[in-house]
Protein backbone atom coordinates (compact mmCIF):
# COMPACT_ATOMS: atom_id res chain seq x y z
CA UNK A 1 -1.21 13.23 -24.12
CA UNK A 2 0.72 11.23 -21.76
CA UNK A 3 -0.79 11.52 -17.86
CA UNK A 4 1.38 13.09 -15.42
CA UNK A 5 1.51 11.97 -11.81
CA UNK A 6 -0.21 13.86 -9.05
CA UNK A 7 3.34 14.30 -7.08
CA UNK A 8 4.73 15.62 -10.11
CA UNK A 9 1.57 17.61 -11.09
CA UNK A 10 0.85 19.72 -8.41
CA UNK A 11 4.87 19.91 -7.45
CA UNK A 12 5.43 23.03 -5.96
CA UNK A 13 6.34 25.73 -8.91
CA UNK A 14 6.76 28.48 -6.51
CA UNK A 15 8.34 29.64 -3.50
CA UNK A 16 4.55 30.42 -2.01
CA UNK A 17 2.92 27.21 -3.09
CA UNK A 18 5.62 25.63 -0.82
CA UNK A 19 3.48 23.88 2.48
CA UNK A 20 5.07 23.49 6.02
CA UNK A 21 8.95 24.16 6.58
CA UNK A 22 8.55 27.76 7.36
CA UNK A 23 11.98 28.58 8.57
CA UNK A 24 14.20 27.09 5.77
CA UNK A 25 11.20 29.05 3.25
CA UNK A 26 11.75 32.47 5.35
CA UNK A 27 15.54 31.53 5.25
CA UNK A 28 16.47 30.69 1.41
CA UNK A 29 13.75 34.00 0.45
CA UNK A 30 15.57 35.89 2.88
CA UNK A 31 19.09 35.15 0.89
CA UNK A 32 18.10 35.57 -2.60
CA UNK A 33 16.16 38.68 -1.41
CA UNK A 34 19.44 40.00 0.06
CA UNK A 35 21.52 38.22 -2.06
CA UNK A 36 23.24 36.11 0.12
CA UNK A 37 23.35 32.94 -1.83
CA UNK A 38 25.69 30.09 -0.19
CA UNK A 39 27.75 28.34 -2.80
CA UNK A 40 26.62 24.87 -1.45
CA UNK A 41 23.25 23.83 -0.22
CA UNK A 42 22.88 20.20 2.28
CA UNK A 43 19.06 19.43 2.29
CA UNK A 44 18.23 16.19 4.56
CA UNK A 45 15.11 14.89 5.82
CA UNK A 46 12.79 12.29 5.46
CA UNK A 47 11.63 10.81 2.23
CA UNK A 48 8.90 13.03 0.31
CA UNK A 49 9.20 15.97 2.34
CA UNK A 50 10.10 18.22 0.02
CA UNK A 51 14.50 18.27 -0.44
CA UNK A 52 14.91 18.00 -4.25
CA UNK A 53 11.58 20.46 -4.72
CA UNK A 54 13.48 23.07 -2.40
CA UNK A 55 16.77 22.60 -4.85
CA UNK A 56 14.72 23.10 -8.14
CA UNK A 57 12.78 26.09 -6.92
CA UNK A 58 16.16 27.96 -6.12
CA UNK A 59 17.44 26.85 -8.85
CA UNK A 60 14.83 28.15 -11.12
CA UNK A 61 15.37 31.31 -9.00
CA UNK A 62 18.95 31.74 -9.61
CA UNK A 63 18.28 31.30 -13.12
CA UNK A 64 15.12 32.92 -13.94
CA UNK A 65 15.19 35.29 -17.00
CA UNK A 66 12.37 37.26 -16.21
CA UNK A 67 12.05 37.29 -12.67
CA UNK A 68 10.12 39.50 -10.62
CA UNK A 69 11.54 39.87 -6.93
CA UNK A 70 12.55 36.77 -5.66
CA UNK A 71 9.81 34.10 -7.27
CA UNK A 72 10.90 32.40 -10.29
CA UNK A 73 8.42 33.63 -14.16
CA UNK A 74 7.90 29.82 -14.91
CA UNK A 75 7.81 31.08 -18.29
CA UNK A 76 11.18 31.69 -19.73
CA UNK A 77 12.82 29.03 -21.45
CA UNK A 78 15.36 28.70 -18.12
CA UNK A 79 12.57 28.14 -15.92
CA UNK A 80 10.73 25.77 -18.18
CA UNK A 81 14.20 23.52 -19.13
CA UNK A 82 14.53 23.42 -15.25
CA UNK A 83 10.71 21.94 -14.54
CA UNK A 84 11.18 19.12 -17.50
CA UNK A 85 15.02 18.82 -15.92
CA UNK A 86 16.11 18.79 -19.39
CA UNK A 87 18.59 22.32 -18.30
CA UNK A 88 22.32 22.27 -20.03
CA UNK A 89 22.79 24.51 -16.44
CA UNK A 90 20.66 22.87 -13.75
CA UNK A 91 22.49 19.48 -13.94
CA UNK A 92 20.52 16.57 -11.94
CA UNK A 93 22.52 13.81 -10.75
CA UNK A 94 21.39 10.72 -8.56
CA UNK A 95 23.94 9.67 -6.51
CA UNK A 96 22.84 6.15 -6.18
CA UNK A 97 24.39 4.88 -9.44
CA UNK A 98 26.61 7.85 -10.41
CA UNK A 99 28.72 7.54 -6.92
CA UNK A 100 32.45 6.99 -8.34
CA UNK A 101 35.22 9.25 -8.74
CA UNK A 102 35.18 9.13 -12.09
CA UNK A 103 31.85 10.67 -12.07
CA UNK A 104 33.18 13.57 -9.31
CA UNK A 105 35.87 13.65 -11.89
CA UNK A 106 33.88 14.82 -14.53
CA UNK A 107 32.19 17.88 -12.73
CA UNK A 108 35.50 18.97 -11.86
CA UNK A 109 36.54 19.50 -15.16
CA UNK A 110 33.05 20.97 -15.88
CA UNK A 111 32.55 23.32 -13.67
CA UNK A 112 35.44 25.84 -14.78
CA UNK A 113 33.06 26.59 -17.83
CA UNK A 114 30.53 29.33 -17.55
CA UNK A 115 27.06 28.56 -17.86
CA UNK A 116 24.87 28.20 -21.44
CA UNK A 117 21.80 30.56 -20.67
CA UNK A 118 21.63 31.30 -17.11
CA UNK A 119 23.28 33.31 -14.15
CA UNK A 120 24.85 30.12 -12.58
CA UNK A 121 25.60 26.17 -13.34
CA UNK A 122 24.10 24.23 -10.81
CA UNK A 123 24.76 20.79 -9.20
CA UNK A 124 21.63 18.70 -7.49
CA UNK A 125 23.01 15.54 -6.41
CA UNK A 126 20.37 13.47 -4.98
CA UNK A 127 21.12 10.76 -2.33
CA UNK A 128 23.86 12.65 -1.84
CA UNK A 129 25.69 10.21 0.84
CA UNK A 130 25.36 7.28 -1.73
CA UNK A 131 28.77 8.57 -3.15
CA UNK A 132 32.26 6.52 -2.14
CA UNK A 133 34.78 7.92 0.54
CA UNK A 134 37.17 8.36 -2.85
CA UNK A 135 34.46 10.58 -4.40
CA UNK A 136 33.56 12.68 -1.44
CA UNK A 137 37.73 13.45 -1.38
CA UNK A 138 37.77 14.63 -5.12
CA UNK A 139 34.90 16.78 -4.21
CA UNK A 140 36.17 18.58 -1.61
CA UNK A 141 38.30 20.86 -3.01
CA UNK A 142 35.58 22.08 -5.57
CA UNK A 143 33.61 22.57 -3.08
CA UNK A 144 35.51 24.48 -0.80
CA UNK A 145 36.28 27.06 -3.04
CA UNK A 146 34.16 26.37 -6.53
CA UNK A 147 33.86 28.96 -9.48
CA UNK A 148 31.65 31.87 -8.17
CA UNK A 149 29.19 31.06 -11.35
CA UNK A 150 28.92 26.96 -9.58
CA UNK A 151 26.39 26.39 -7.19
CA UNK A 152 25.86 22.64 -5.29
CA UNK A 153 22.48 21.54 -3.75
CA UNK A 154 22.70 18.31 -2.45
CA UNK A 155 19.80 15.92 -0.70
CA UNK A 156 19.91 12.82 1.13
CA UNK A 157 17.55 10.76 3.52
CA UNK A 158 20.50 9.92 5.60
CA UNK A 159 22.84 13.15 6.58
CA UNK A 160 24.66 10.71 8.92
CA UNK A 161 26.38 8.96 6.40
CA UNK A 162 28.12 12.25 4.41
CA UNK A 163 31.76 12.95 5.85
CA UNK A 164 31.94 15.62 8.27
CA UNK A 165 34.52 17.81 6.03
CA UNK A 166 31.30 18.01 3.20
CA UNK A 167 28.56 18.72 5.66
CA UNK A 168 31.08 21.69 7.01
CA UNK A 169 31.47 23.22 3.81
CA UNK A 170 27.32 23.86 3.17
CA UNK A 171 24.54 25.64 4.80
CA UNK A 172 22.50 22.52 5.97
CA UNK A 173 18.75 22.63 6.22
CA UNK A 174 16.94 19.64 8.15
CA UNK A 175 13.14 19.14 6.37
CA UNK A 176 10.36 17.62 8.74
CA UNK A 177 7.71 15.42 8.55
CA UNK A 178 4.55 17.00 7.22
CA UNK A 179 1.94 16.97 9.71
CA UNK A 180 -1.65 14.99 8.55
CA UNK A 181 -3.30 18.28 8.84
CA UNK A 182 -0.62 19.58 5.89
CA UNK A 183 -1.15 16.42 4.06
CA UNK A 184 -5.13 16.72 3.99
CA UNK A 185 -5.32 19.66 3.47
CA UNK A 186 -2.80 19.52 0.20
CA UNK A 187 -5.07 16.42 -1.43
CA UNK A 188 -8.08 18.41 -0.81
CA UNK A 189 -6.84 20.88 -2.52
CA UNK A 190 -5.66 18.75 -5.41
CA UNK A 191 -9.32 17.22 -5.39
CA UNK A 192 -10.97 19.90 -5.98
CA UNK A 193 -8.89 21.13 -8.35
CA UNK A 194 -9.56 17.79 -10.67
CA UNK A 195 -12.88 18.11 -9.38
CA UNK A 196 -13.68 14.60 -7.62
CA UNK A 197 -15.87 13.60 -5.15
CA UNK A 198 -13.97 12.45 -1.58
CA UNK A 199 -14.12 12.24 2.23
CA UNK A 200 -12.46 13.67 4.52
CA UNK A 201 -12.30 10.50 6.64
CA UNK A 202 -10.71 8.67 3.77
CA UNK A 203 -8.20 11.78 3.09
CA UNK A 204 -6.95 11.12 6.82
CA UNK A 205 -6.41 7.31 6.26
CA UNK A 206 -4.25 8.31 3.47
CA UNK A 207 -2.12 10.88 5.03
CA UNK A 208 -2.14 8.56 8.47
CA UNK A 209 -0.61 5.70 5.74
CA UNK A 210 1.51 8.32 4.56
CA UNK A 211 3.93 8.60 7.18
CA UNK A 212 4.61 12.67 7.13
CA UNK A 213 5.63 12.00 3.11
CA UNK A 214 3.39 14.31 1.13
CA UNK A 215 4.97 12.72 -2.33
CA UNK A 216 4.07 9.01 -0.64
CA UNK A 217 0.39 10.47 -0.16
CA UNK A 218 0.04 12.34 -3.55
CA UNK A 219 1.07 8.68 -4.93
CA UNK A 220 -1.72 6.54 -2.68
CA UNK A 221 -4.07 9.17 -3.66
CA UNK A 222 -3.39 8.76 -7.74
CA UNK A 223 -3.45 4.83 -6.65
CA UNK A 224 -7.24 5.49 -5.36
CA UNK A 225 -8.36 7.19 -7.79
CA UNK A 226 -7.55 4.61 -10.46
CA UNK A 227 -9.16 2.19 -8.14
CA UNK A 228 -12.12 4.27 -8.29
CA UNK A 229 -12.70 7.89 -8.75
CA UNK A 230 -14.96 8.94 -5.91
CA UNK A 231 -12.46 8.78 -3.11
CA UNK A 232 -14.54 7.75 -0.32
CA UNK A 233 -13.33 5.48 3.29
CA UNK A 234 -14.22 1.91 1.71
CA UNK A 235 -12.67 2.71 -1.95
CA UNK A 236 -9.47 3.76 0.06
CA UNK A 237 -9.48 0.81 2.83
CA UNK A 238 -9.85 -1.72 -0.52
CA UNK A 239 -7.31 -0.11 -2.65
CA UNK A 240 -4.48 -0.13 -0.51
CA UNK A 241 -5.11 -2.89 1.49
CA UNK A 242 -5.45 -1.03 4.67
CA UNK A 243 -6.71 -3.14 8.23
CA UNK A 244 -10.00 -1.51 9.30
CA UNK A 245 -9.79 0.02 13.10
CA UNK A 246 -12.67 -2.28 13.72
CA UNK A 247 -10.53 -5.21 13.70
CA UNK A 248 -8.40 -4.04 16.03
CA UNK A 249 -11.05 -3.06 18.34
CA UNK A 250 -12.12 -6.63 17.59
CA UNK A 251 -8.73 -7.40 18.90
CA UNK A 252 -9.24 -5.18 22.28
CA UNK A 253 -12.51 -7.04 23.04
CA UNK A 254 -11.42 -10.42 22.61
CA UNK A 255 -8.35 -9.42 25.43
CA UNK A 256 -11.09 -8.30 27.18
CA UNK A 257 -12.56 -12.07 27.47
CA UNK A 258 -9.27 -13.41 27.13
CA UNK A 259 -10.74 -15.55 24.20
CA UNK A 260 -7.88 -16.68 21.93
CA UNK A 261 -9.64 -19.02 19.73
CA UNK A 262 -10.51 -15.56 16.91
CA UNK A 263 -6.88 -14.98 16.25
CA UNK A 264 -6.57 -17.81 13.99
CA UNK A 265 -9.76 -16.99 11.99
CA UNK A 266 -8.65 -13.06 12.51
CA UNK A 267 -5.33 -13.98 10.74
CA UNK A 268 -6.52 -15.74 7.73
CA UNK A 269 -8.92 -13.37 6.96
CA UNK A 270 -6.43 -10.38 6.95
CA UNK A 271 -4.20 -13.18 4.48
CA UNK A 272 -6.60 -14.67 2.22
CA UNK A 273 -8.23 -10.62 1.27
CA UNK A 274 -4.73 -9.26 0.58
CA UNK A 275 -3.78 -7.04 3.41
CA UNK A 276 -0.59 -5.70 3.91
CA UNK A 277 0.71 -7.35 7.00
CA UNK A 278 3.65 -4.99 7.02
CA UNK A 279 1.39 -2.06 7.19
CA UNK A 280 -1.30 -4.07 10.15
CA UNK A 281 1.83 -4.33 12.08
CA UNK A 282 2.56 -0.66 11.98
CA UNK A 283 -1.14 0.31 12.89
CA UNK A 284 -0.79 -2.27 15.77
CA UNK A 285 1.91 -0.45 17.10
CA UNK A 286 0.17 2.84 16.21
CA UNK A 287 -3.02 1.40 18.62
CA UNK A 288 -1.21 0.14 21.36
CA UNK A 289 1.14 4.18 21.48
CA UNK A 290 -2.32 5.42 21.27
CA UNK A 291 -3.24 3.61 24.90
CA UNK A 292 0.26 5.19 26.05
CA UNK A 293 -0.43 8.51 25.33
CA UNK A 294 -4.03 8.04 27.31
CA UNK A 295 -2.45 6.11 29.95
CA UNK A 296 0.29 9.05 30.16
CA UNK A 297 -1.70 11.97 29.25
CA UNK A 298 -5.40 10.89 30.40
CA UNK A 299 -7.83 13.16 28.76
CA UNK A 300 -5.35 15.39 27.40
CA UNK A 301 -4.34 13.22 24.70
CA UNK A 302 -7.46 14.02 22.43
CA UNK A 303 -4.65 17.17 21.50
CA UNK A 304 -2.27 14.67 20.08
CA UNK A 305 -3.94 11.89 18.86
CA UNK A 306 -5.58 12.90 15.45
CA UNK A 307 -8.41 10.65 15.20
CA UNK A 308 -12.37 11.19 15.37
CA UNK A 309 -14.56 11.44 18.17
CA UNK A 310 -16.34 8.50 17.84
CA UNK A 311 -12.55 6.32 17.69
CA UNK A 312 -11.56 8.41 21.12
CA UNK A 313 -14.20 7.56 23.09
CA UNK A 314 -13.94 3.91 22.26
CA UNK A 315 -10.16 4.26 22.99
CA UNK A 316 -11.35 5.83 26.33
CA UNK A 317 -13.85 3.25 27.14
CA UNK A 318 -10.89 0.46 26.83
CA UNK A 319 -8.02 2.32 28.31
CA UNK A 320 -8.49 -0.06 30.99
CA UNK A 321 -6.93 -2.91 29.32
CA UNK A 322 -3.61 -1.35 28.64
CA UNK A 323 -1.21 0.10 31.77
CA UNK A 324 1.32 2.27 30.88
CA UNK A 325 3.90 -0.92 31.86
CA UNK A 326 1.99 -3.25 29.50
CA UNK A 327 1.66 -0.71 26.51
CA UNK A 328 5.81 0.08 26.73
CA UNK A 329 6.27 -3.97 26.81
CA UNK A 330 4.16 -4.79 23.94
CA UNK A 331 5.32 -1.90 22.07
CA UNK A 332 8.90 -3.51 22.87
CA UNK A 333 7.88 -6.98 21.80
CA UNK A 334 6.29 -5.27 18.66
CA UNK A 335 8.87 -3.89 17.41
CA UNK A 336 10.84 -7.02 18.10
CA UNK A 337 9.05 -9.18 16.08
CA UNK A 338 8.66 -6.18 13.56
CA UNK A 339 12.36 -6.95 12.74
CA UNK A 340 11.63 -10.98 12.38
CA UNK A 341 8.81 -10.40 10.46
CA UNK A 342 11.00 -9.02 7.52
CA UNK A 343 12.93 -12.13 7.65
CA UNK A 344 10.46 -14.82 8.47
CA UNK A 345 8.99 -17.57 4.94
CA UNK A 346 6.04 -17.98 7.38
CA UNK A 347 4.40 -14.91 8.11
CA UNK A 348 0.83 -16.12 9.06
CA UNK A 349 2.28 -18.19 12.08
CA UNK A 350 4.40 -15.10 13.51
CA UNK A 351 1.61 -13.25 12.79
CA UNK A 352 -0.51 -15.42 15.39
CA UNK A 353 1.90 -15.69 18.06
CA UNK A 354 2.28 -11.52 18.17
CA UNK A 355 -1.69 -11.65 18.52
CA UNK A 356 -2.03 -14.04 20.97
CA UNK A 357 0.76 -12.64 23.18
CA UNK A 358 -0.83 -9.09 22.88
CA UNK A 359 -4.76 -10.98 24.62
CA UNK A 360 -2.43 -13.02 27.31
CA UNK A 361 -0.49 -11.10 28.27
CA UNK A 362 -1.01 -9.17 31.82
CA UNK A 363 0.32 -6.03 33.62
CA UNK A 364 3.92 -6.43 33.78
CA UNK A 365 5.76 -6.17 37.38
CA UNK A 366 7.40 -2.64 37.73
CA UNK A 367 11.26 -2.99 38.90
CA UNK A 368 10.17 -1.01 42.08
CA UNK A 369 7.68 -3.61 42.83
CA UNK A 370 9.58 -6.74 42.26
CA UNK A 371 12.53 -4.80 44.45
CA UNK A 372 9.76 -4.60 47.52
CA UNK A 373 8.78 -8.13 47.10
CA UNK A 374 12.62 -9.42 47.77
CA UNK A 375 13.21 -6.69 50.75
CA UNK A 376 9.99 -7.96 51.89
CA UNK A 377 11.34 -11.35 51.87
CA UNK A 378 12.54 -13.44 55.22
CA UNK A 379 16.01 -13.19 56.16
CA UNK A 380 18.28 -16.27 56.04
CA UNK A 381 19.58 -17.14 59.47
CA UNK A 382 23.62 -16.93 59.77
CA UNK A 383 22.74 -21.30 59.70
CA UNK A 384 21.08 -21.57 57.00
CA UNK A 385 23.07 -19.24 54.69
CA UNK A 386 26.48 -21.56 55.92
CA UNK A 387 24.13 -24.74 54.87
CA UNK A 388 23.04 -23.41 51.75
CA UNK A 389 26.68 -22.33 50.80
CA UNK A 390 28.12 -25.66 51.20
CA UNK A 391 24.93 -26.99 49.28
CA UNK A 392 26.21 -24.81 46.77
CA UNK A 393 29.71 -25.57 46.74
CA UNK A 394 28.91 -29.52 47.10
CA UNK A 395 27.07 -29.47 43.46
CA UNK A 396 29.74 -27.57 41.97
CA UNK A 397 32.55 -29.97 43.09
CA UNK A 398 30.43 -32.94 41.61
CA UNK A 399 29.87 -31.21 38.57
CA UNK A 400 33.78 -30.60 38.42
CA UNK A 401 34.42 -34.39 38.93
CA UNK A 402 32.30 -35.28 36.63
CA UNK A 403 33.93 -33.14 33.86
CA UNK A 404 37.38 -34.16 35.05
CA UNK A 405 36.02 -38.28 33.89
CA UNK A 406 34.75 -37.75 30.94
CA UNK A 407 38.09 -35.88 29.35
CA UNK A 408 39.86 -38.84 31.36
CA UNK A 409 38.46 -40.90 29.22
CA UNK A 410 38.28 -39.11 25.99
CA UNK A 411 42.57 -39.15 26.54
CA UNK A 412 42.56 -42.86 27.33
């Protein structure tokens, strides 16, 4: 039997295995409960939150042959076409490399024919805003007034990028980030259910790695468990090539001693084991927002900085290193040379200035303290200000001359 993924194993099959997004859940029940079903769906969000799975459960509810209320059997042939996305009605298209006209052309002459088995012939288009300005045209007209058996449920990452005349003619519903408590909560429940051994601590690396994407986790978590099948901190760390906190606590102390020499050593070993230095960059910057939040929110951060006790108090204990000025500037300069280090063929020496910048450098000067410094500073006398004009004026009338020579003599 051929293994399934985790993301697509324990996809939601049901409106109330659905985690998070409570008021676009209470919203589409609400409408097939009353039916009130729009013809045209927009659902945007992040990657992995949950968009397409939202289009196939209401499409399996539209369709269901044997449903009960508003949750879809999972059992008639409808519901069971639309899970294995092989349904002649619940058409799937990605709209990455199916973004023509020609392609818009063809639903339009589909979609005046009723559907094979179920209530309704539906339309997912995925990445939705991949489709060209000549496509989106053709479209609109369908989808302004389509067939009342066509439905259209369209997702995209980016709702920026669809024309304003599509995004007008849908209901739109913005998905969020999953929070890490969702996300470990969801893999322990998918552990115990294939009955493996794990730790929480390591669940919470993976859903930190995870970015709010529960499909993104579901995928590191499958990558673990290949790598070994008790899930534990280490196994996860090794398998994903994840930077240990304690090297960039090693990092803290050695700004603490302003000792530079490490970095070099520090930066090899992160190269020659394998890490990702994509992903160390993006905990760096995680650290150093951590020391804003303290610096900002002192003792009150513990309530939004998700990490154990014993990581708190040493981020307590070393809050004096970064001021609010200095985390904002390395946080700029971070994400600066986040954008070079896409681009750069020599990553290990970009990788060591960004270090050593981070232990040199010092409190920046606030605006309102360099502005006291130069109202502090003397007065010029009414003398010295008419000397230091002409001073002025004197070096730009030599610099003059000596521009008005030299094309002299290139014309000679």
């Amino acid at each position: 039997m051929e293994y399934e993924v985790l993301a697509r194993k324990f996809r939601p099959q049901l409106f109330s295995e659905v985690i998070g997004q409570k008021n676009i859940l209470q919203t589409l029940m609400n409408a097939l409960a009353k039916n009130r079903i729009a013809h045209a769906y927009l659902f945007s969000g992040p990657k992995g939150v949950g968009k397409t799975t939202f289009a196939r459960l209401l499409a399996k509810a539209l369709n269901c042959q044997q449903k009960e209320g508003i949750e879809p059997c999972n059992t008639c042939s409808s519901c069971k076409e639309i899970a294995k996305s092989i349904s002649m009605d619940v058409i799937e298209i990605d709209g990455a490399s199916n973004r023509g006209i020609d392609e818009i052309r063809k639903i339009k002459e589909n979609v005046g024919y009723a559907a094979s088995s179920g209530n309704y012939k539906i339309y997912i288009i995925d990445e939705v805003h991949m489709l060209t300005k000549e496509a989106f045209n053709a479209l609109l007209k369908t989808l302004e007034e389509p067939p009342s058996h066509v439905k259209f449920f369209f997702a995209t990452t980016h709702p920026s990028k669809l024309p304003t005349t599509i995004i007008s003619r849908c209901q739109r519903f913005a998905l969020e980030r999953f929070s890490t408590s969702m996300i470990t909560e969801k893999l322990e429940t998918i552990l115990k259910s294939l009955t493996i051994e794990y730790e929480k601590s390591a669940l919470l690396l993976i859903a930190n790695v995870a970015d709010g994407s529960m499909r993104d986790a579901e995928s590191l978590l499958d990558q673990v468990i290949a790598f070994e099948s008790k899930v534990n901190r280490a196994n996860v760390i090794e398998s994903l090539g994840i930077v240990e906190k304690k090297e960039l606590y090693f990092l803290d102390e050695l700004k603490r001693v302003q000792n530079i020499g490490p970095v070099f050593e520090l930066t090899q070993k992160l190269i020659t084991s394998g890490k990702d230095l994509n992903l160390f960059l993006e905990d760096l910057m995680q650290h150093i927002r951590h020391y804003l939040i303290i610096a900002i929110l002192k003792e009150k951060a513990t309530e939004f900085l998700q990490e154990s006790t014993q990581d708190m108090e040493i981020y307590f204990k070393n809050q004096d290193l970064y001021s609010k000025e200095l985390c904002l500037y390395l946080l700029e300069y971070l994400i600066q040379s986040q954008e070079r280090f896409h681009f750069t063929s020599n990553k290990q020496v970009l990788l060591e200035v960004i270090l050593l910048e981070i232990i040199q450098s010092q409190k920046p000067k606030r605006f309102e303290d360099l502005l006291d410094n130069m109202q502090q500073q003397p007065k010029a006398k009414p003398q010295e200000k008419k000397k230091m004009s002409q001073n002025k004026m004197d070096t730009i009338i030599r610099f003059s001359q000596v521009e008005l020579e030299g094309i002299l003599k290139k014309t000679t």
